[in-house]
N, C-alpha and C. Protein backbone atom coordinates (compact mmCIF):
# COMPACT_ATOMS: atom_id res chain seq x y z
N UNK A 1 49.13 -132.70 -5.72
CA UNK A 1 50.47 -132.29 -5.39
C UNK A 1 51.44 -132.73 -6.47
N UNK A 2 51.55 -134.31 -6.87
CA UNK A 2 52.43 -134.49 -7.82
C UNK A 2 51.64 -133.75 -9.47
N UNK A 3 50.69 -133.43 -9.51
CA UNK A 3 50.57 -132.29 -10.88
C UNK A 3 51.08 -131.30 -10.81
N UNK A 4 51.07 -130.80 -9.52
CA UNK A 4 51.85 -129.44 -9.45
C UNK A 4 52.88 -129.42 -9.64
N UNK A 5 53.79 -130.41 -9.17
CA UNK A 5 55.50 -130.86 -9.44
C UNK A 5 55.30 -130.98 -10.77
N UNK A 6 54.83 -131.52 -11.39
CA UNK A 6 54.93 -131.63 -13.24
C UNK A 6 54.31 -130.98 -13.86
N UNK A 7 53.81 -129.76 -13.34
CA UNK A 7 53.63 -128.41 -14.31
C UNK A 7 54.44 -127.51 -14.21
N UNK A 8 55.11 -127.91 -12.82
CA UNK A 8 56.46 -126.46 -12.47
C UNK A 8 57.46 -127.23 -13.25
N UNK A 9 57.74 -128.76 -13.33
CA UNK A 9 59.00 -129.06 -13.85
C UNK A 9 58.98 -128.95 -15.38
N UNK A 10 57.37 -129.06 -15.87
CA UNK A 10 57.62 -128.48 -17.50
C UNK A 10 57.91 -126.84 -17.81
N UNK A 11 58.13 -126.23 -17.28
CA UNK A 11 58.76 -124.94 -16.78
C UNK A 11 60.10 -124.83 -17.44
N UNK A 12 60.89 -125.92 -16.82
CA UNK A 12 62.52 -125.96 -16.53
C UNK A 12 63.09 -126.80 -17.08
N UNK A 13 63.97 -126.83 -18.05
CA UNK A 13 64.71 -127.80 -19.08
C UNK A 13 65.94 -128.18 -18.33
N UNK A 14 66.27 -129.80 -18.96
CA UNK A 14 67.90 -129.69 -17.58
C UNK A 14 68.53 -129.52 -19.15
N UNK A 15 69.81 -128.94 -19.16
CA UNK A 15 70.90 -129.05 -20.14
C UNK A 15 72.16 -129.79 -19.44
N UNK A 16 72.89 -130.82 -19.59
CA UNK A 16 73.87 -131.42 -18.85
C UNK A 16 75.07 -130.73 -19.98
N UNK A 17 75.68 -130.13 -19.08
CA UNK A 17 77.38 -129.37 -19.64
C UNK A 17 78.65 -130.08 -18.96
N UNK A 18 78.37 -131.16 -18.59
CA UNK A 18 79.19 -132.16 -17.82
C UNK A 18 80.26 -132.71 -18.92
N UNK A 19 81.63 -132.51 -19.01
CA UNK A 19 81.85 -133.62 -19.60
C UNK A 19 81.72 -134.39 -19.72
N UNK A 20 81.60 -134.64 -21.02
CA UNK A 20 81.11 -136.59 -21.80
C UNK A 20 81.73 -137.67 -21.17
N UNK A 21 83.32 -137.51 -20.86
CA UNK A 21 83.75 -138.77 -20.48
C UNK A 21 85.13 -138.72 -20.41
N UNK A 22 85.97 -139.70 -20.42
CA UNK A 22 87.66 -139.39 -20.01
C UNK A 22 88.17 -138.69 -20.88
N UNK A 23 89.35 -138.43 -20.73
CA UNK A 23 90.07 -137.59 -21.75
C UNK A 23 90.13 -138.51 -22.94
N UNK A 24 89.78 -138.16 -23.84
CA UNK A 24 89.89 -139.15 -24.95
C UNK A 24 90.31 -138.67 -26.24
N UNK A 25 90.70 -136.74 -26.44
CA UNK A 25 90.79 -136.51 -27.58
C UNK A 25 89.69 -134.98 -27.66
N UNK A 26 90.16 -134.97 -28.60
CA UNK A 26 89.61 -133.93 -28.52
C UNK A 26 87.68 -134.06 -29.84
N UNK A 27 86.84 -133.59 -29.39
CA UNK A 27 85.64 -133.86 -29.92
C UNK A 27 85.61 -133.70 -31.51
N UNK A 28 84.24 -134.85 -32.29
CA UNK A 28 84.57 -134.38 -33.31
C UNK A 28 83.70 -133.46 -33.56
N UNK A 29 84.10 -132.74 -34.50
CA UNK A 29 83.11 -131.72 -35.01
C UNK A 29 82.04 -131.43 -34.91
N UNK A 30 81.60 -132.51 -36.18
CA UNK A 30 79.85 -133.01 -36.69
C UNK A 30 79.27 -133.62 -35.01
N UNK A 31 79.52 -133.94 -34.07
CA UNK A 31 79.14 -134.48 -33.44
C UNK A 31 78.95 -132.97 -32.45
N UNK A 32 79.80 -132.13 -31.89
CA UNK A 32 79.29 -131.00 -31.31
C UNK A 32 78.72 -129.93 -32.36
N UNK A 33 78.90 -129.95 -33.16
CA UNK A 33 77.67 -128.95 -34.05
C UNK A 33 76.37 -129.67 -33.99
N UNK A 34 75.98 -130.72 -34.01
CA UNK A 34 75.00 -131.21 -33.90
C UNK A 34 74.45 -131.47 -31.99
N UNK A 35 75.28 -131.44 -31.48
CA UNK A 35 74.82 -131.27 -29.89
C UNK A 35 74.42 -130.06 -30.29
N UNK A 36 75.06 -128.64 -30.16
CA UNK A 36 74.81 -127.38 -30.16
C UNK A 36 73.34 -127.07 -30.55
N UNK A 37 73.20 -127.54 -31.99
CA UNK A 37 71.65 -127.43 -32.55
C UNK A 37 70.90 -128.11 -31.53
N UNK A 38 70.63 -129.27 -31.40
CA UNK A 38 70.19 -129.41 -29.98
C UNK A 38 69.92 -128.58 -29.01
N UNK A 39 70.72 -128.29 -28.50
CA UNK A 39 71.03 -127.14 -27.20
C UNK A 39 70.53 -125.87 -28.06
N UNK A 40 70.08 -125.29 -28.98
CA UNK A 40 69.84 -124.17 -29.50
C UNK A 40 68.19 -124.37 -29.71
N UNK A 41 67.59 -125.33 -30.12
CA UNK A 41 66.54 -125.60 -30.00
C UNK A 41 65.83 -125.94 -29.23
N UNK A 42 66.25 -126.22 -28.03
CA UNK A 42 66.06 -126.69 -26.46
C UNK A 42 65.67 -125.29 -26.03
N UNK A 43 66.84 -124.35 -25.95
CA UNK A 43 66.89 -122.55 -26.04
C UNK A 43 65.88 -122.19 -26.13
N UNK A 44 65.29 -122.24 -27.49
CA UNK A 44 64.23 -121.72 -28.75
C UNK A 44 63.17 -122.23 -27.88
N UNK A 45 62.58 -123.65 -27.85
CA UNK A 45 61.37 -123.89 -27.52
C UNK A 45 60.71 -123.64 -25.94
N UNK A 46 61.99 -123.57 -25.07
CA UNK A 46 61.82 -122.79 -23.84
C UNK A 46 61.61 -121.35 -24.02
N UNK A 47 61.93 -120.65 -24.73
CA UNK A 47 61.37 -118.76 -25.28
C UNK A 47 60.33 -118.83 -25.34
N UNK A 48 59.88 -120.13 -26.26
CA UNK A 48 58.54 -119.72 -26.57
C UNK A 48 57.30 -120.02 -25.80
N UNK A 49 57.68 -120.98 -25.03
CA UNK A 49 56.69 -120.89 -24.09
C UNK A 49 56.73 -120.13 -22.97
N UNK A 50 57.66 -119.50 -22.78
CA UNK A 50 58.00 -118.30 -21.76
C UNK A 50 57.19 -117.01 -22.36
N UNK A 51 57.30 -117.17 -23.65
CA UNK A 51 56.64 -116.07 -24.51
C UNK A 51 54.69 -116.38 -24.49
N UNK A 52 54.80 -117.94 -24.62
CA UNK A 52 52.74 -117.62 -24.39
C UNK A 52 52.59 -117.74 -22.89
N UNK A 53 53.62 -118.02 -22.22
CA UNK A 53 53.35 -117.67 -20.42
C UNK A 53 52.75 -116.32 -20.06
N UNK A 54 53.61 -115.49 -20.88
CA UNK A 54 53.73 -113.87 -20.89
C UNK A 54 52.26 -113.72 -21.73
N UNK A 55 52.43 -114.07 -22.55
CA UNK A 55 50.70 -114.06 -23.57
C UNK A 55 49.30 -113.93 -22.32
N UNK A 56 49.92 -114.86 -21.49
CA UNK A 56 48.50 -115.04 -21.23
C UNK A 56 48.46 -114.54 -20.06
N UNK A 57 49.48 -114.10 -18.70
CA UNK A 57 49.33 -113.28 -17.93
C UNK A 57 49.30 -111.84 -18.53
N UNK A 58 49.71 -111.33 -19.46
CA UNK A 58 49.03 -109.96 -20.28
C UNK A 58 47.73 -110.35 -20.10
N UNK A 59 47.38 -111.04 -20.43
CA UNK A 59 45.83 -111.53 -21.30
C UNK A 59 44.75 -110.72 -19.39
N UNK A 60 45.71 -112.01 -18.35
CA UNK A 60 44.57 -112.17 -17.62
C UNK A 60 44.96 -110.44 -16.88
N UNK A 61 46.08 -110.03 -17.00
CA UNK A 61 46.27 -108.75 -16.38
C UNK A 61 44.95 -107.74 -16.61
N UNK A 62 45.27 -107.45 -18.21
CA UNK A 62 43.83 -106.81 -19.27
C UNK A 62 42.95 -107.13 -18.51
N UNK A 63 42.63 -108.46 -18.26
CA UNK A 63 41.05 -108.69 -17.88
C UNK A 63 40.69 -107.60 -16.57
N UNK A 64 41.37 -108.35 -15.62
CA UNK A 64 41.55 -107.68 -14.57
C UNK A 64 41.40 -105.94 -14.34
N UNK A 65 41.93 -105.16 -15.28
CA UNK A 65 41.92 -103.83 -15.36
C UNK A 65 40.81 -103.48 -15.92
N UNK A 66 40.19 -103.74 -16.83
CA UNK A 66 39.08 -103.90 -18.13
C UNK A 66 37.95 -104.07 -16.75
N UNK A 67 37.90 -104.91 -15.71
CA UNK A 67 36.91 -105.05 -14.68
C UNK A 67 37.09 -103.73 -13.90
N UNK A 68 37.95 -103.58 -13.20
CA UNK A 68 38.16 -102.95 -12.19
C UNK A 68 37.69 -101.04 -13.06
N UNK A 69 38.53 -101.23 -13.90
CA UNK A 69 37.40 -100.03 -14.97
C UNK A 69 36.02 -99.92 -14.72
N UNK A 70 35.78 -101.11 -15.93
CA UNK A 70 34.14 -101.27 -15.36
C UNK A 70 33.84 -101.09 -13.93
N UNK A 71 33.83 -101.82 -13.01
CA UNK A 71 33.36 -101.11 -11.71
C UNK A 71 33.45 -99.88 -11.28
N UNK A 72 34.55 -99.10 -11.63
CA UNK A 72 34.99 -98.01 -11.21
C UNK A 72 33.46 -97.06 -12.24
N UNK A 73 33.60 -97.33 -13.32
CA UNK A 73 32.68 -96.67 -14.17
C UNK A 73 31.08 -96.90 -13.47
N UNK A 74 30.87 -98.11 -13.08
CA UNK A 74 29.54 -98.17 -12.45
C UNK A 74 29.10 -97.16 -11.19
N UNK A 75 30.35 -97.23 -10.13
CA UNK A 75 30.23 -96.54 -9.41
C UNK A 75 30.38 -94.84 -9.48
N UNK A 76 30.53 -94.86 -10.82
CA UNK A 76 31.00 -93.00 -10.84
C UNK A 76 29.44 -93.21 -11.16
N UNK A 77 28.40 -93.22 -12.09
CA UNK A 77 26.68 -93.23 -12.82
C UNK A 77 26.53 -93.38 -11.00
N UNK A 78 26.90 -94.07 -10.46
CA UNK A 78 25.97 -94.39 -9.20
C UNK A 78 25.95 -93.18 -8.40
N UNK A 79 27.06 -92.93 -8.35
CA UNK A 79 27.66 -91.68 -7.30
C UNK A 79 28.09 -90.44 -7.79
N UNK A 80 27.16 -89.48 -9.18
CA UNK A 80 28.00 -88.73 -9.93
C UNK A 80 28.37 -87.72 -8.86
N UNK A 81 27.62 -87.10 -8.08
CA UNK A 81 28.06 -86.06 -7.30
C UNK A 81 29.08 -86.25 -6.25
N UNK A 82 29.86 -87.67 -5.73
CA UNK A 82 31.10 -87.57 -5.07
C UNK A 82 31.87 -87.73 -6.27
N UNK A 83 31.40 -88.27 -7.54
CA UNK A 83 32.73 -88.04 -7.88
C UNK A 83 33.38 -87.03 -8.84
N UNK A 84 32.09 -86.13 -8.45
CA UNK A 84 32.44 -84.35 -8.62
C UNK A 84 33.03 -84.22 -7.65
N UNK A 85 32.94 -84.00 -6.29
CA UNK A 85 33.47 -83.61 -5.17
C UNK A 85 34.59 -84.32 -4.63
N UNK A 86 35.18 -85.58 -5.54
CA UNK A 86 36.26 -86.03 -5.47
C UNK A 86 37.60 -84.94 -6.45
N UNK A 87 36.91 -84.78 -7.70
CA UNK A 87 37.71 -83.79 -8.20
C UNK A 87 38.10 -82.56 -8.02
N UNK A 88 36.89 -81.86 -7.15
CA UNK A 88 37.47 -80.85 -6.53
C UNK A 88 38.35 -81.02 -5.55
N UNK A 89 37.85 -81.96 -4.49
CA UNK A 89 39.11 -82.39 -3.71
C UNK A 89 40.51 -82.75 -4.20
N UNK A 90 40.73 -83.65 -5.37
CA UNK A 90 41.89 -83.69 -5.94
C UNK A 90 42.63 -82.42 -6.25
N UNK A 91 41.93 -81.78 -6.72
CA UNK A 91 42.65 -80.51 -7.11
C UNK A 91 43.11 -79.43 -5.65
N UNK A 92 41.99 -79.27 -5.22
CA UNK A 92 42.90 -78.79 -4.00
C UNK A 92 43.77 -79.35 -3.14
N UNK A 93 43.65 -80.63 -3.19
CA UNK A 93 44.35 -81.55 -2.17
C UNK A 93 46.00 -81.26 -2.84
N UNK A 94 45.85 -81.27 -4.66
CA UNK A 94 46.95 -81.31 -5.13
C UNK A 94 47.86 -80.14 -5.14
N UNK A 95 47.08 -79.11 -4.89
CA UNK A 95 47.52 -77.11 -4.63
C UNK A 95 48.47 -77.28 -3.18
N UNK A 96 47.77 -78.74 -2.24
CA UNK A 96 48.40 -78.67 -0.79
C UNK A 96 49.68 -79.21 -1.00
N UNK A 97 50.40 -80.30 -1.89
CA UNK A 97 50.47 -81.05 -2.19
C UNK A 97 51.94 -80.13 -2.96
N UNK A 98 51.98 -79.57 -4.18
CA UNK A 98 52.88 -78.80 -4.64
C UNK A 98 53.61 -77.45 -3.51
N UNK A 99 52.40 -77.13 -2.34
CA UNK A 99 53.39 -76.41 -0.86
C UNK A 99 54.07 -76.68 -0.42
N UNK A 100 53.70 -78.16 -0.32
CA UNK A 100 54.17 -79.03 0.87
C UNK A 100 55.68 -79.24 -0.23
N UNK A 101 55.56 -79.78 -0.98
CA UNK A 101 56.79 -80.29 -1.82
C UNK A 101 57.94 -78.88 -2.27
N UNK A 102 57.06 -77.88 -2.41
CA UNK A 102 57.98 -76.65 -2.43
C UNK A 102 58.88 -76.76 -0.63
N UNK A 103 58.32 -76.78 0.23
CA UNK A 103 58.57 -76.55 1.62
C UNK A 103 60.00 -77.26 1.77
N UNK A 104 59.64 -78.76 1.31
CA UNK A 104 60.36 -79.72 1.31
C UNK A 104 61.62 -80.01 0.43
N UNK A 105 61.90 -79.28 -1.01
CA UNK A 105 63.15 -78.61 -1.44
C UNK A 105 63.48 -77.98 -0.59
N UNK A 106 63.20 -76.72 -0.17
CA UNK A 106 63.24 -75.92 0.43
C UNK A 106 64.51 -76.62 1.62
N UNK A 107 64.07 -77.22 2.50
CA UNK A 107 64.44 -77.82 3.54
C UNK A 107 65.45 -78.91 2.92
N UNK A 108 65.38 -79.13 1.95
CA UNK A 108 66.59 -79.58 1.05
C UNK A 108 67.58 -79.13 0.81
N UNK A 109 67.63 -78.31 -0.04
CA UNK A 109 68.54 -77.26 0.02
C UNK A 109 69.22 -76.52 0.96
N UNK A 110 68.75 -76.21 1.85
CA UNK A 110 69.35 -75.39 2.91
C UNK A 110 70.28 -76.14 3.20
N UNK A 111 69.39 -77.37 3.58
CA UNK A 111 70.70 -78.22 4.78
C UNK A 111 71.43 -79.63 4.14
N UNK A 112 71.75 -79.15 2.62
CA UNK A 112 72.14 -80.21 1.65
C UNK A 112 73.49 -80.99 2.21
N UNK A 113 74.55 -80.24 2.67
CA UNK A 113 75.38 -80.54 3.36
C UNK A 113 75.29 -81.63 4.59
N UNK A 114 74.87 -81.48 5.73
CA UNK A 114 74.14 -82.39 6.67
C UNK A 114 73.22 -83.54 6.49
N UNK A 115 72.41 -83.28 5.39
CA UNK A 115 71.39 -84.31 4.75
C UNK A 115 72.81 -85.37 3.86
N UNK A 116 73.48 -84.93 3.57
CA UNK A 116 74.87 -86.08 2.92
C UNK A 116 75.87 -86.76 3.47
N UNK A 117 76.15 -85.76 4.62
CA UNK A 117 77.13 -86.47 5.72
C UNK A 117 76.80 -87.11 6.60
N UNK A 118 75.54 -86.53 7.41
CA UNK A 118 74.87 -87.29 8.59
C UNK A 118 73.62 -88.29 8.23
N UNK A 119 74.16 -89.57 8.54
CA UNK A 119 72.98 -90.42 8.38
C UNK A 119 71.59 -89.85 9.59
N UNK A 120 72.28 -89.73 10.66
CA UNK A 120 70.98 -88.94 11.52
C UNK A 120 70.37 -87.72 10.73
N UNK A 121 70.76 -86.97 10.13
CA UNK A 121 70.12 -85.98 9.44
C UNK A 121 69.40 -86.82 8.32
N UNK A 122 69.72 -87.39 7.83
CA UNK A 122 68.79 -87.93 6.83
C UNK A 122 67.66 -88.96 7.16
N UNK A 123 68.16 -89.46 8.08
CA UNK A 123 67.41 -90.54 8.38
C UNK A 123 65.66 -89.25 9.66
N UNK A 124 66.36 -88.84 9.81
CA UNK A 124 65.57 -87.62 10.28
C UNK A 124 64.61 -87.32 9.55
N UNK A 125 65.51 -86.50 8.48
CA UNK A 125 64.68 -86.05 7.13
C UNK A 125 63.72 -86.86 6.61
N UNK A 126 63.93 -87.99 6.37
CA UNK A 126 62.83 -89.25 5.49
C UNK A 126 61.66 -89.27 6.47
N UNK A 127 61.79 -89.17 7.96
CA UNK A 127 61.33 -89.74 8.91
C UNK A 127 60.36 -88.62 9.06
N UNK A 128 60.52 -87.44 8.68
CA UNK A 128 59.63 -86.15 8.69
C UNK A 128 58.68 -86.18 7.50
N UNK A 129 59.46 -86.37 6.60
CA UNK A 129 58.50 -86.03 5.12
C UNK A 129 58.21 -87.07 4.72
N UNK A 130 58.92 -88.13 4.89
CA UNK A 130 58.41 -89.25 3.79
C UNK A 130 57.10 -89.88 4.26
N UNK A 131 56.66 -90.40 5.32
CA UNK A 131 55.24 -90.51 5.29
C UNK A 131 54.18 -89.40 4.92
N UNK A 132 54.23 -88.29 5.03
CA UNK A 132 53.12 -87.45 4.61
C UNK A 132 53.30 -87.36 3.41
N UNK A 133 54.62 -87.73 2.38
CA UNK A 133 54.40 -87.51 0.85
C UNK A 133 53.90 -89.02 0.77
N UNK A 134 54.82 -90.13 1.10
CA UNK A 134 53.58 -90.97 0.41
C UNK A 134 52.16 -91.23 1.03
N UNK A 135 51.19 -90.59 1.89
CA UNK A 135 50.13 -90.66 2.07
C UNK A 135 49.29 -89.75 0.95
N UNK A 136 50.21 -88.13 0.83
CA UNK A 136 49.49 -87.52 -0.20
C UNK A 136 49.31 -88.00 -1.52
N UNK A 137 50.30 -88.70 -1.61
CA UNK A 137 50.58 -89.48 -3.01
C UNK A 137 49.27 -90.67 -3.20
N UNK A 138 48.99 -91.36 -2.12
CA UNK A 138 47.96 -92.41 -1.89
C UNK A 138 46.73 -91.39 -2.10
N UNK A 139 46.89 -90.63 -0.91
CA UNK A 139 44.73 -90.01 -1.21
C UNK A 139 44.76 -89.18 -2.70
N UNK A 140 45.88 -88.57 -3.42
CA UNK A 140 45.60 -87.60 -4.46
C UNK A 140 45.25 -88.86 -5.62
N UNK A 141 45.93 -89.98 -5.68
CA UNK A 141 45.76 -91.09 -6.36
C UNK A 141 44.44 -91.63 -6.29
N UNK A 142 44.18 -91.67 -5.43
CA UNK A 142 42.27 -92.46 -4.81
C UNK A 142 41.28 -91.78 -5.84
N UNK A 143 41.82 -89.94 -5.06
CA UNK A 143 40.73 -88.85 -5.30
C UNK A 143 40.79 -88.93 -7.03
N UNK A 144 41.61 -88.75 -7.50
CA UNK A 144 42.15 -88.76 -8.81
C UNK A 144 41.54 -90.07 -10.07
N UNK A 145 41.44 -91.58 -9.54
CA UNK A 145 40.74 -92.05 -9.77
C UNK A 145 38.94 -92.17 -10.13
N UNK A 146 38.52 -91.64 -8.96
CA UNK A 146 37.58 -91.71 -8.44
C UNK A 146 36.58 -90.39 -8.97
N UNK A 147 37.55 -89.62 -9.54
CA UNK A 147 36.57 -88.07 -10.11
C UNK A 147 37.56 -88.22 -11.69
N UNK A 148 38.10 -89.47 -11.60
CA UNK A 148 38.63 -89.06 -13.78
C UNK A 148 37.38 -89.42 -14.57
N UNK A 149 37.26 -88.71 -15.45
CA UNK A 149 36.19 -88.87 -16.49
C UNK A 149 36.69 -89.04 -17.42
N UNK A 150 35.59 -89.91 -18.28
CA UNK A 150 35.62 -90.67 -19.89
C UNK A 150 35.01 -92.48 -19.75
N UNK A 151 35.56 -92.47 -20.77
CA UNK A 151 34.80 -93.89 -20.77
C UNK A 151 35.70 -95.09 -20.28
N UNK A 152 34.83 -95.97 -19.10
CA UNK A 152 35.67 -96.63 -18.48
C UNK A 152 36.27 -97.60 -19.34
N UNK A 153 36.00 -98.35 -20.65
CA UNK A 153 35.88 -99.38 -20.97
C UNK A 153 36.96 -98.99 -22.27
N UNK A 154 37.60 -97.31 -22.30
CA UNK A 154 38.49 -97.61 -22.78
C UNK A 154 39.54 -97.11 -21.95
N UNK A 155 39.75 -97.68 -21.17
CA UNK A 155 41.04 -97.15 -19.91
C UNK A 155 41.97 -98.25 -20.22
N UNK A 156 41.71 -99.10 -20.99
CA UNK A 156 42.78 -100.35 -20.78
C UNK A 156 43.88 -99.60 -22.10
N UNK A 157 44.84 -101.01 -21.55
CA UNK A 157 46.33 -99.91 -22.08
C UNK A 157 46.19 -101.24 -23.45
N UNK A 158 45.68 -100.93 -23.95
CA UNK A 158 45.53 -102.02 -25.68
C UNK A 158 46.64 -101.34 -26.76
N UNK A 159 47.46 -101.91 -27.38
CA UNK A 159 48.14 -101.15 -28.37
C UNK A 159 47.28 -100.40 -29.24
């Protein structure tokens, strides 16, 4: 428990912006240009470890995708014929998919007026379409996965 407190608190730098002390004048110079550098390098060396923080959750993100590839690739050799019959499904699923969304302008437009003024009309509206678009959105995504071809192992997003 107390490691955990002193890996989150090397995290977080304190900077004290408190005034120094009574009124005494006004500061000298050399003495706040040289705080400042301080405080600028304090800045600096907190970036940079914010910057290999970021390094290395990229790092473990990659990994993560780079697997889930790979598996995905194992299971297409395992299963080539669903994941033929996933792509046909994608594609028609996606023919249903551009109706449905024509339908749904459609029903936009007409009643653009009411859909702006009445929260019951809108709240209506979402309440009609919006689960069946994001479900189509979920299975065309699955299917879509699941019947893409090429090589799994270069799916990762590498510069």
């Amino acid at each position: 428990m107390s490691e955990n407190r002193r890996s989150r608190e090397s995290f977080f730098s304190q900077i004290d912006v408190s005034h120094g002390g009574a009124a005494s004048g006004p500061p000298v110079a050399g003495n706040t240009n040289f705080e400042l550098v301080g405080v600028l390098r304090e800045i600096l060396a907190a970036q940079d470890r914010q910057n290999e923080l970021l390094e290395e959750l990229i790092g473990q993100l990659n990994a993560a995708q780079r697997q889930r590839a790979n598996e995905l690739g194992q299971w297409k050799q395992a299963n080539p014929h669903l994941a033929r019959d996933c792509r046909i499904a994608a594609e028609a699923l996606s023919k249903v998919q551009t109706e449905y969304l024509a339908n749904l302008t459609e029903e936009i437009n007409e009643n653009f007026e009411s859909l702006r003024d009445g929260e019951f009309m809108l709240n209506e509206f979402v309440d009609r379409f919006g689960p069946r678009v994001a479900h189509l959105n979920g299975l065309l995504q699955v299917l879509s996965q699941l019947s893409a071809t090429g090589d799994p192992a270069n799916t990762s997003n590498t510069p």
